[in-house]
Each structure stands twice: as C-alpha cells, then as structure tokens.
Protein backbone atom coordinates (compact mmCIF):
# COMPACT_ATOMS: atom_id res chain seq x y z
CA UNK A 1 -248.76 -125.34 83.23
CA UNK A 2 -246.96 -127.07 80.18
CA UNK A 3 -245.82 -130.54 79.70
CA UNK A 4 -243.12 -131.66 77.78
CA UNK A 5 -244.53 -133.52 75.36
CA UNK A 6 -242.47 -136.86 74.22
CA UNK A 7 -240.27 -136.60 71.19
CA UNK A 8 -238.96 -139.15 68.92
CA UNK A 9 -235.58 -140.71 69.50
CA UNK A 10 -232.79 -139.92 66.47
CA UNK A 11 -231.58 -143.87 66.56
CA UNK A 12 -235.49 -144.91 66.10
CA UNK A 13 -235.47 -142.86 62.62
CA UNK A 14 -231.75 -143.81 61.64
CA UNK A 15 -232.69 -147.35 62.43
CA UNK A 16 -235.88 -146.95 59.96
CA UNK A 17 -233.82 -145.46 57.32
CA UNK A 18 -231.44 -148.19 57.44
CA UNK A 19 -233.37 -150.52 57.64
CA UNK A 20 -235.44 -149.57 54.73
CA UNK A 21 -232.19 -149.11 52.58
CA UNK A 22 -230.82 -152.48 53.26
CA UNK A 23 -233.79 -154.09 52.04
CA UNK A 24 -233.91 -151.77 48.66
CA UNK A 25 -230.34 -152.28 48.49
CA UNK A 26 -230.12 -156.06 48.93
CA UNK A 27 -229.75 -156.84 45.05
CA UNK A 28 -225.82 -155.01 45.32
CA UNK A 29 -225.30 -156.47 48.31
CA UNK A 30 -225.26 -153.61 50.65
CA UNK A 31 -227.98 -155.14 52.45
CA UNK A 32 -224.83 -157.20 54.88
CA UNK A 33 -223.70 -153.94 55.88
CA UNK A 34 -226.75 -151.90 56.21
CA UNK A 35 -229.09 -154.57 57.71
CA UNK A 36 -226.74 -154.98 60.99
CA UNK A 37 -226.54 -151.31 61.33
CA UNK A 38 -230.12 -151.41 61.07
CA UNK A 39 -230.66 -153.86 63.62
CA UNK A 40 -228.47 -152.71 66.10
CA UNK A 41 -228.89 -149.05 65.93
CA UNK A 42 -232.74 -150.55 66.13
CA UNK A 43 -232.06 -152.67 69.42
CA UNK A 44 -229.68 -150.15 71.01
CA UNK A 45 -233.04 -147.40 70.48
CA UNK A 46 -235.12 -149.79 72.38
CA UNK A 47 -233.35 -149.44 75.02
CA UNK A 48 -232.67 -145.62 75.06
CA UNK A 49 -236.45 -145.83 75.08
CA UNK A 50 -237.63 -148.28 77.65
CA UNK A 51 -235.12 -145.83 79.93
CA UNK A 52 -236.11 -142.76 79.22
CA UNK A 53 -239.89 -143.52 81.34
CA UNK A 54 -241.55 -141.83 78.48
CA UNK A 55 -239.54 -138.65 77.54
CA UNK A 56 -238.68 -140.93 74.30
CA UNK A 57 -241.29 -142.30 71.96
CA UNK A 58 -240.77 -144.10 68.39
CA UNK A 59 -240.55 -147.50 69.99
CA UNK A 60 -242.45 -148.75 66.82
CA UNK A 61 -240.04 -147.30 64.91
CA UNK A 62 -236.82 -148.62 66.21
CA UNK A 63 -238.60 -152.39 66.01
CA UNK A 64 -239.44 -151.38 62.58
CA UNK A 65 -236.03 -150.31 61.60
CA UNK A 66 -234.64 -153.35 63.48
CA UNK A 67 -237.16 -156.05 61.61
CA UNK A 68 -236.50 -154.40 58.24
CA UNK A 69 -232.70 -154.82 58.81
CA UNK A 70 -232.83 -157.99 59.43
CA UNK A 71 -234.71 -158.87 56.26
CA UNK A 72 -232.07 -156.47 54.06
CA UNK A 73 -229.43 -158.83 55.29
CA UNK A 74 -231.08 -162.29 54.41
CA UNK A 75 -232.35 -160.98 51.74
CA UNK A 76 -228.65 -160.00 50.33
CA UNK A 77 -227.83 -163.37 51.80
CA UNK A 78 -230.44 -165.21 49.90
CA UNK A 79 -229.64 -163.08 46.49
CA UNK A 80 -225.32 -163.97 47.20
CA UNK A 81 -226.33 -167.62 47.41
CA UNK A 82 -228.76 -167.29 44.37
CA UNK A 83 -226.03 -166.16 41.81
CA UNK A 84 -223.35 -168.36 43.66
CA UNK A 85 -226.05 -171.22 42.40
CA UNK A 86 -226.59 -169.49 39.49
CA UNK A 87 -223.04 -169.42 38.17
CA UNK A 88 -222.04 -172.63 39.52
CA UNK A 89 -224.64 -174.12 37.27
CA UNK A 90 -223.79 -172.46 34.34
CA UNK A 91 -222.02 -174.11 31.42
CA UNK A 92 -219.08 -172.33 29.43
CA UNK A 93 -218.88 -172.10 26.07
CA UNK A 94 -215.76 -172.47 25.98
C-alpha cells in the first residue's frame, strides 16, 4: 500500500522567491513592492499549511519567504531615507 507522500505548497516557493528578490532589489526600491508580496503570500502559505493536516509541507519556507520580505522592505525603507538624508545634506554649487 502507497502513501501520498507530502508535497510542497506553490505560495511557500513564490513567497521565497519574493522574498529573496526584495531584499536583492532593495537598492531600486522594489523592495516596497516585493517585500509585502513576500510577506503576505508568506503568511497566507502558513495557513494553507497548518490546514492541510500534513498533505502540505514547506512551512519553513513560507516563514522564510515571509522574514526575507520583510527585511526587502525596510531595507528599501532604510536606503529611501538614506539618500533623502543624503541629498538634503548636500550643498549646490550653484
């Protein structure tokens, strides 16, 4: 007799991707769009999981994808507020 083994849930991975792209994307900025996306698609997978009584697995990833999403966005945060700094503090020339 076979079991069905668990697979991975699609949102876990997306969230992972995501995630991972906000935070390597943070210096343009797309880090406040993709860090969100991360995070929920992350959250939203947690639950997909947790109610699926173990015919979904890649809890670790969707809190992965969810984490890193969060840090894409305050790190594109941190970087807006950086140059806003920056160029406030700069002196023209002219």
């Amino acid at each position: 007799m076979q079991y069905a083994s668990t697979r991975t849930d699609g949102l876990a991975i997306a969230s992972l991707i995501t995630g991972i792209l906000s935070l390597v994307c943070c210096v343009v900025f797309l880090g406040v769009v993709l860090g969100p996306a991360a995070a929920i698609m992350g959250f939203l997978s947690r639950g997909r999981i947790t109610q699926s009584n173990g015919t979904l697995g890649g809890g670790g990833l969707a809190i992965g994808g969810l984490i890193l999403g969060v840090l894409g966005f305050l790190a594109s945060v941190g970087w807006f507020f950086f140059f806003v700094i920056i160029g406030k503090n700069a002196t023209s020339t002219t």
